[in-house]
N, C-alpha and C. Protein backbone atom coordinates (compact mmCIF):
# COMPACT_ATOMS: atom_id res chain seq x y z
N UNK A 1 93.48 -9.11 118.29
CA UNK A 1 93.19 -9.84 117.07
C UNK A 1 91.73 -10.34 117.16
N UNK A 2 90.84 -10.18 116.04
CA UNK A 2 89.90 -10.45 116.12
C UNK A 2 89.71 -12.39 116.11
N UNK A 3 88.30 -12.71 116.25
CA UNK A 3 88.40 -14.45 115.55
C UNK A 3 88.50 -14.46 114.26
N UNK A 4 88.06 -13.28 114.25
CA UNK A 4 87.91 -14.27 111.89
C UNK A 4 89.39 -13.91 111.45
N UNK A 5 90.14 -12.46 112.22
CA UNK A 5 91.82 -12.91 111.98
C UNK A 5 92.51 -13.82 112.73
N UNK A 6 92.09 -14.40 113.74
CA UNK A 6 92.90 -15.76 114.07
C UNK A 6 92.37 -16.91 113.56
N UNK A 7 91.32 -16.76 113.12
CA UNK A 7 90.81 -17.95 112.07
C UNK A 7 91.90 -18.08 110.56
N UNK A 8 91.62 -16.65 110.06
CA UNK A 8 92.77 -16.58 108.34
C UNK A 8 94.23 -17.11 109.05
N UNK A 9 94.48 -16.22 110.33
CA UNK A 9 96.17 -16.83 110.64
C UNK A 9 96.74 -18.78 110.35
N UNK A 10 94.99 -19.19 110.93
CA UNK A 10 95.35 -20.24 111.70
C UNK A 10 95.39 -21.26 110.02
N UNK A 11 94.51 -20.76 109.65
CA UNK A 11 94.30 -21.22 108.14
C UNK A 11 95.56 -21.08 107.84
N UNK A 12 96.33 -20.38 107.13
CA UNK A 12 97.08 -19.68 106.57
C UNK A 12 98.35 -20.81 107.10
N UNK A 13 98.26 -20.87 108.43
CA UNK A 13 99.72 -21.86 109.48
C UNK A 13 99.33 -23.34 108.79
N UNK A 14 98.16 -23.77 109.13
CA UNK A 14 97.95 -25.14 108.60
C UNK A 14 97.62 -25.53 107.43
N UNK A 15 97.33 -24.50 106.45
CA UNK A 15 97.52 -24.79 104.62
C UNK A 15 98.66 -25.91 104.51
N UNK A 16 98.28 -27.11 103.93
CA UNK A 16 99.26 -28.06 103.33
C UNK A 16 99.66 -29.22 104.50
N UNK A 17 99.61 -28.75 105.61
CA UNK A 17 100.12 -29.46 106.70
C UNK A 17 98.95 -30.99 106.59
N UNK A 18 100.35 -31.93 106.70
CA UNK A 18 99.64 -33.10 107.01
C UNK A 18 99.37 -34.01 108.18
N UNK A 19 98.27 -34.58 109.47
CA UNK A 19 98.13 -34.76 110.25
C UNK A 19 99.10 -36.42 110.60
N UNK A 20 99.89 -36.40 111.62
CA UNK A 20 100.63 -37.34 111.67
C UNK A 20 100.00 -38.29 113.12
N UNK A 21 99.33 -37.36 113.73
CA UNK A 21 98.79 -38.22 115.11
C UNK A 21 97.71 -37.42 115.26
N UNK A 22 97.24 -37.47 116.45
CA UNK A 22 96.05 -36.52 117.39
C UNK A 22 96.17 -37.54 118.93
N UNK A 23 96.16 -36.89 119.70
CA UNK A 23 96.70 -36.84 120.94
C UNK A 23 95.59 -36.44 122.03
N UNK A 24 95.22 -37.42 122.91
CA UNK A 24 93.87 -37.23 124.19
C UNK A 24 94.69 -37.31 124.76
N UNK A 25 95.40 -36.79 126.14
CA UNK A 25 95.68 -36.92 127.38
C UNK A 25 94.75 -36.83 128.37
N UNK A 26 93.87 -35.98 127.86
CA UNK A 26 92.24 -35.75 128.96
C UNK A 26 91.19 -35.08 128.21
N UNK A 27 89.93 -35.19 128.40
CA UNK A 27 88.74 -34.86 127.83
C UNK A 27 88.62 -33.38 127.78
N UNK A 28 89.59 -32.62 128.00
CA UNK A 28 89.65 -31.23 127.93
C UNK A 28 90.54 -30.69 126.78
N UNK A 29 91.29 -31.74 126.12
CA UNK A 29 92.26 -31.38 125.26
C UNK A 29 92.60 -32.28 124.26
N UNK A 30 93.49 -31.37 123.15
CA UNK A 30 93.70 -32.49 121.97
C UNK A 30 95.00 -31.71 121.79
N UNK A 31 95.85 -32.59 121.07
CA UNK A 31 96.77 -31.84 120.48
C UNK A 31 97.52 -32.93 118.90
N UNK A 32 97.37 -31.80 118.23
CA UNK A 32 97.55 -32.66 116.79
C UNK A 32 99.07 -32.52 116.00
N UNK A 33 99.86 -33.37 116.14
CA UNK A 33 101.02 -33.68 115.60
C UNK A 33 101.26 -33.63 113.73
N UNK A 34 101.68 -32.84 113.40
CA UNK A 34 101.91 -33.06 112.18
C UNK A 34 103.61 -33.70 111.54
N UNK A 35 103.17 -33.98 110.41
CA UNK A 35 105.02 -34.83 109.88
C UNK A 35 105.65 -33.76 109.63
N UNK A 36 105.81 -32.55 109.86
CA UNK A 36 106.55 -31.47 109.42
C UNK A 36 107.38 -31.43 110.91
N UNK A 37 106.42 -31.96 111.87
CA UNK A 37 107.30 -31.26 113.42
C UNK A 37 106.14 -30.79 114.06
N UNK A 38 105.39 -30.10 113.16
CA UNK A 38 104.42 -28.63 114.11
C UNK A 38 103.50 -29.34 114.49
N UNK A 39 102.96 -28.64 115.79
CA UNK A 39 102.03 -29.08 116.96
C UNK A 39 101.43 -28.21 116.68
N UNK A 40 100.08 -28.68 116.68
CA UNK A 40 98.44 -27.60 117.32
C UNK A 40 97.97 -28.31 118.47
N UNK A 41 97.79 -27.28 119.66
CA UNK A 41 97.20 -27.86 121.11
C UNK A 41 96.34 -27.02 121.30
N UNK A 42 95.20 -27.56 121.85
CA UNK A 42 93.55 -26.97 122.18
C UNK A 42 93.45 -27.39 123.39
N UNK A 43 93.26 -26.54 124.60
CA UNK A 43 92.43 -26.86 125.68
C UNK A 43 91.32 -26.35 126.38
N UNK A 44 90.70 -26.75 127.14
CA UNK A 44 89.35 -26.11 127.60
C UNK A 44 89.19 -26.65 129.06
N UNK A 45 88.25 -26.26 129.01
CA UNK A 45 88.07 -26.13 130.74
C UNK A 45 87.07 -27.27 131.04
N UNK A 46 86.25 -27.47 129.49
CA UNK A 46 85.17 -28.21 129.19
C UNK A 46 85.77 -28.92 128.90
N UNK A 47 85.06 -30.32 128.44
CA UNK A 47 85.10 -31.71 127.34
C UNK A 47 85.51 -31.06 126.23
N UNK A 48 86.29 -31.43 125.10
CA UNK A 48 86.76 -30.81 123.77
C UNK A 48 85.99 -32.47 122.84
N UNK A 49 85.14 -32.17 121.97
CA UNK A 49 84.33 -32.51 121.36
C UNK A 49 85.50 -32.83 119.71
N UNK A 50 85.79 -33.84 119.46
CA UNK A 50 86.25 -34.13 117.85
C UNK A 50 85.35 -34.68 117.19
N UNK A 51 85.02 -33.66 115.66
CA UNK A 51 84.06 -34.09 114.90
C UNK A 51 84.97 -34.03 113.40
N UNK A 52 84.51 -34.91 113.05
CA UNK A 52 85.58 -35.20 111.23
C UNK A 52 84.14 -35.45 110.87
N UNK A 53 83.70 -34.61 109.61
CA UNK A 53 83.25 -35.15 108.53
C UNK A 53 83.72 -35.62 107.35
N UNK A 54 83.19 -36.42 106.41
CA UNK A 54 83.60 -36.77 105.36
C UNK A 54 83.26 -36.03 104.43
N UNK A 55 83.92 -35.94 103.23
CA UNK A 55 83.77 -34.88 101.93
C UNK A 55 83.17 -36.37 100.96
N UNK A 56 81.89 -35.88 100.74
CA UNK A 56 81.49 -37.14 99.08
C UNK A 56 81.44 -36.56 98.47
């Protein structure tokens, strides 16, 4: 699978989903809880960097 098709997949999984937590256990990882149930978990080997911008 390429990235820009696990990018549309990933899109496609989290369309509509609403964020219920976000989760540090260690500077290598996040993992984001939604109210539906479903989990997204990211880890790295590195620091994992969270950036939110705002929409004006």
């Amino acid at each position: 699978m390429t990235l820009d098709e696990e990018s549309a997949r990933a899109t496609s999984l989290l369309r509509g989903k609403v964020v219920k937590q976000i989760v540090r256990h260690r500077e290598q990882e996040v993992l984001i809880k939604f109210e539906d149930g479903s989990l997204m978990y990211a880890d790295s080997e590195i620091k994992v960097e969270i950036s939110i911008l705002p929409i004006d």
